[in-house]
Protein backbone atom coordinates (compact mmCIF):
# COMPACT_ATOMS: atom_id res chain seq x y z
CA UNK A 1 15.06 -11.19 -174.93
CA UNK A 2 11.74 -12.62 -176.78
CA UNK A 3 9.67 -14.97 -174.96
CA UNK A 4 8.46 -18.50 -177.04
CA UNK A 5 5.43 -17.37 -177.68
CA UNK A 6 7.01 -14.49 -179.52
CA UNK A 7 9.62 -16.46 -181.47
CA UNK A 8 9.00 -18.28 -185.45
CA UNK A 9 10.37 -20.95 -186.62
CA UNK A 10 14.03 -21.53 -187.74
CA UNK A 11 12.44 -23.27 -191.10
CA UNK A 12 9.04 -21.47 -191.50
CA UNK A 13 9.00 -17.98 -190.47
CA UNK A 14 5.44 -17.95 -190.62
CA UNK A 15 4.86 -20.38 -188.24
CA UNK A 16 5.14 -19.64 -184.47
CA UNK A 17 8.00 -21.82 -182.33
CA UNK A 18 6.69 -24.60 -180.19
CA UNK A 19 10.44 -25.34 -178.84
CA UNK A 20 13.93 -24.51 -178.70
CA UNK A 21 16.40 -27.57 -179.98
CA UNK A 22 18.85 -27.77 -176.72
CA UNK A 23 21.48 -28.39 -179.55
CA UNK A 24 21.64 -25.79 -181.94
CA UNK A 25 19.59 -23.50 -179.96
CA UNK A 26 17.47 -22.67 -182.40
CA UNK A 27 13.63 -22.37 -182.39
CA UNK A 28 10.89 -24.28 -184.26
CA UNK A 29 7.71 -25.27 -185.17
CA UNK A 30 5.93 -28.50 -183.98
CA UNK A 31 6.62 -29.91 -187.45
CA UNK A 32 10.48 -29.23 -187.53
CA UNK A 33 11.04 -30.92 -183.97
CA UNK A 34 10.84 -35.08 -183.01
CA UNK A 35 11.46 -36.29 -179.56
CA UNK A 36 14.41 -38.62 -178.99
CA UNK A 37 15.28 -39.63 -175.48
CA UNK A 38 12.86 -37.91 -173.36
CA UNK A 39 14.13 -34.90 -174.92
CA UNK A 40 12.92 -32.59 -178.16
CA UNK A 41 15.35 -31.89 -180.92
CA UNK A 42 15.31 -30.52 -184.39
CA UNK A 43 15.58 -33.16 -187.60
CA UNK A 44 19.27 -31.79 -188.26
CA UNK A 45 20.53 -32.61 -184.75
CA UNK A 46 19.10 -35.48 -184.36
CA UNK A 47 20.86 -36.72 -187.38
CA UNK A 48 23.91 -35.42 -186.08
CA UNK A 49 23.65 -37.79 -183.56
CA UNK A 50 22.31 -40.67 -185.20
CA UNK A 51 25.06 -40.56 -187.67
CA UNK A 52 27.98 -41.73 -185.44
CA UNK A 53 27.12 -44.38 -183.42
CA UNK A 54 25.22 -46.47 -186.23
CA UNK A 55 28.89 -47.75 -187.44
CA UNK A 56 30.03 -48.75 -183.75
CA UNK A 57 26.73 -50.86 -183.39
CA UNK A 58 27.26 -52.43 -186.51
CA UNK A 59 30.82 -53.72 -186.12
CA UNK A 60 29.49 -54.99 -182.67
CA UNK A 61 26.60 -56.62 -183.75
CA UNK A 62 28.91 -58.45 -186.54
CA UNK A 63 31.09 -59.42 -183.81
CA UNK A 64 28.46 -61.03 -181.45
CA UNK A 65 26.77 -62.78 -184.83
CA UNK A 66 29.73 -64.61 -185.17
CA UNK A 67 30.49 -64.81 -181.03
CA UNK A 68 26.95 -66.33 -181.44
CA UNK A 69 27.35 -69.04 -184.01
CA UNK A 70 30.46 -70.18 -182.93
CA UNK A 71 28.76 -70.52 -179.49
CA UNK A 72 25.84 -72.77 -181.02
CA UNK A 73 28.17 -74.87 -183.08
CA UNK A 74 30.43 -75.55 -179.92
CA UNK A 75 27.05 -76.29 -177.94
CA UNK A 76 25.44 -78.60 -180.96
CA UNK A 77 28.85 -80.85 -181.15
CA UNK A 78 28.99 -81.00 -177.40
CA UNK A 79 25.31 -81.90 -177.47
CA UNK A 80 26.00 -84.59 -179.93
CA UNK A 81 29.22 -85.69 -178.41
CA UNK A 82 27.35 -86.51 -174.92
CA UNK A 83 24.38 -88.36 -176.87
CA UNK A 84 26.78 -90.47 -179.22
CA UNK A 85 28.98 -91.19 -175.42
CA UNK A 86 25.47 -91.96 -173.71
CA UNK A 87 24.92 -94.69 -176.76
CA UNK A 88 28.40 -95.89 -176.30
CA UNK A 89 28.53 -96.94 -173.00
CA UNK A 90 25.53 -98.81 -173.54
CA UNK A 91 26.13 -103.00 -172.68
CA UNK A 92 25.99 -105.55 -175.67
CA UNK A 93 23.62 -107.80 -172.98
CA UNK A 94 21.20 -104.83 -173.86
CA UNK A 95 20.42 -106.01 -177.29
CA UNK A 96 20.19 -109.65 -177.12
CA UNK A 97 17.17 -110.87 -178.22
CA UNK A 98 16.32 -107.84 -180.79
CA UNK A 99 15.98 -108.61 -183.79
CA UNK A 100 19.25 -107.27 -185.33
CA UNK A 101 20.49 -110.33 -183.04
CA UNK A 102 18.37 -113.27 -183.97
CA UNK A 103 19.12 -115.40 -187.15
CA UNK A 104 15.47 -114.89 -188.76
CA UNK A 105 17.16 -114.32 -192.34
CA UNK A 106 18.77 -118.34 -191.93
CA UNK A 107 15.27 -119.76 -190.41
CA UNK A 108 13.87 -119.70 -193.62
């Protein structure tokens, strides 16, 4: 069995391997490999792997949009709901005297 330092790259055969994807097993060059997830892996791979879950994470993250807005419009009418209450309970004694009160249209 060849050593690294004797192996060439999967996609250049000139160049000499810098690592072995854990995937395919193949060697390459520092060029044809990226690190994803403490790991190194070739472009194809990682791909391969990106490919899949990307639909999952969307469907979810549609889902917990929604989950979301509902959640703020159920929060914003309860907000509302305790303001317009807090108004409510509010005595009538509490605006005598203001001016919405006073007869300062007939005093003319």
């Amino acid at each position: 069995m060849q050593t690294l330092a004797q192996q060439r790259c999967f996609n250049h055969s000139l160049r000499e391997a810098a690592a072995r994807c854990p995937q395919c097993r193949q060697f390459f060059c520092r060029e044809c490999i990226t690190e994803h997830d403490d790991r190194v892996i070739c472009a194809s791979c990682l791909k391969k792997l990106e490919t899949t879950p990307v639909t999952q994470r969307r469907v979810f993250a549609t889902l917990m949009r929604w989950a979301f807005c509902l959640l703020s419009v159920v929060m914003l009418w309860f907000v509302f709901f305790l303001i317009g209450d807090s108004l409510a309970s509010i005595p009538t004694s509490f605006h005598e005297g203001t001016i919405w009160k006073t007869k300062w249209l007939d005093s003319k």
